[in-house]
Protein backbone atom coordinates (compact mmCIF):
# COMPACT_ATOMS: atom_id res chain seq x y z
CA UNK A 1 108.42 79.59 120.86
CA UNK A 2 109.29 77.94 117.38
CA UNK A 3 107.79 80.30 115.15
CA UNK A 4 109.67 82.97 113.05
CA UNK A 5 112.89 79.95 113.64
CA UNK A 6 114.07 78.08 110.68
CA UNK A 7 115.16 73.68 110.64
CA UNK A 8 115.85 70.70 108.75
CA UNK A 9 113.48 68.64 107.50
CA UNK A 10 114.62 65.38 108.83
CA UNK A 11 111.58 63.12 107.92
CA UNK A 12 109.58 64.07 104.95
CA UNK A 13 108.27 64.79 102.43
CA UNK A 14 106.22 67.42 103.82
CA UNK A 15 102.81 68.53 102.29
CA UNK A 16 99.71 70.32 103.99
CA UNK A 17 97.72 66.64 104.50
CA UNK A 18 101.30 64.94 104.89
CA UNK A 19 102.88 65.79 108.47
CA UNK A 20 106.42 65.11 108.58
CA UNK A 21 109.08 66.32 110.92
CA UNK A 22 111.97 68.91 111.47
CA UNK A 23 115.38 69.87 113.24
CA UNK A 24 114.28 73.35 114.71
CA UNK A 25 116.88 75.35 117.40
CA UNK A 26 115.16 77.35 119.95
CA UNK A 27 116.81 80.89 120.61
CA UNK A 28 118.92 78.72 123.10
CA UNK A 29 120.48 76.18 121.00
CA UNK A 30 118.09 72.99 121.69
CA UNK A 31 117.39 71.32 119.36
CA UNK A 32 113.36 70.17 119.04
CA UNK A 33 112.04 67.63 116.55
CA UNK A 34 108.27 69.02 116.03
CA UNK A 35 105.56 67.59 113.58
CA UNK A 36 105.24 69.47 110.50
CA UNK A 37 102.57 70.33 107.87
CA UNK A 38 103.32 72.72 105.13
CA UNK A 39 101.34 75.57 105.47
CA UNK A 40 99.57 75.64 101.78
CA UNK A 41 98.08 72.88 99.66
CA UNK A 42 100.30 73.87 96.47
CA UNK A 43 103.16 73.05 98.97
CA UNK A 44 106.08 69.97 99.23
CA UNK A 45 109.29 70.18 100.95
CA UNK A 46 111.49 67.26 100.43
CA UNK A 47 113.43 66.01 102.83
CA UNK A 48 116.55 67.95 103.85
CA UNK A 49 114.77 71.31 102.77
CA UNK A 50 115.36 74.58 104.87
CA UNK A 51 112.11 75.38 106.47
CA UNK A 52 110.91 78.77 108.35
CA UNK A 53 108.00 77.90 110.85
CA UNK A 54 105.00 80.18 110.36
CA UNK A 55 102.11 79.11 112.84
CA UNK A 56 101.22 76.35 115.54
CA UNK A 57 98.03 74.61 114.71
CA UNK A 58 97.49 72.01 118.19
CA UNK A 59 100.74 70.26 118.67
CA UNK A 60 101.94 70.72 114.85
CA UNK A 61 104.00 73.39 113.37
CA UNK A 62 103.36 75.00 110.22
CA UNK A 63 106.00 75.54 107.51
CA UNK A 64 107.16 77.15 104.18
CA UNK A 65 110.46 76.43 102.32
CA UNK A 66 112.81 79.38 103.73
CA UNK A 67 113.61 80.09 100.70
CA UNK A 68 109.87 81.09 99.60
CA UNK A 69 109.84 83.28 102.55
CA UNK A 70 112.93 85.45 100.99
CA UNK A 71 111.67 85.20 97.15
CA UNK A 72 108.55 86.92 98.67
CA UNK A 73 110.18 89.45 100.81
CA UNK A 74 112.79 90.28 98.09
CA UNK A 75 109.73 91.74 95.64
């Protein structure tokens, strides 16, 4: 399971009606190159971002910029 890991975008941008894709490690080291969608509309991650995968939706993985995730768990 992917979610709760965080990647590379490798092939973006990324934006919720824009899949791209990402570098994500499982908790063994392999590496897996799922399609992405951000997970909100307001949402782009360029290319190279750090992302944190939040949710499966079918075969697609849904993703915020890692660092949103620690703004909004530092307030």
């Amino acid at each position: 399971d992917l979610i709760a890991r965080t990647g590379i975008v490798n092939l973006g941008p990324v934006e919720a009606d824009s899949a791209g894709r990402a570098k994500v490690e499982d908790k063994f080291g392999n590496a897996h190159f799922p399609r992405i969608r951000a997970a909100r509309a307001d949402l782009k991650i360029e290319q190279g971002a750090k992302i944190l995968v939040v949710d499966r939706v079918g075969s697609e993985l849904t993703v915020v910029p890692a660092e949103l995730r620690a703004l909004e768990n530092a307030r």
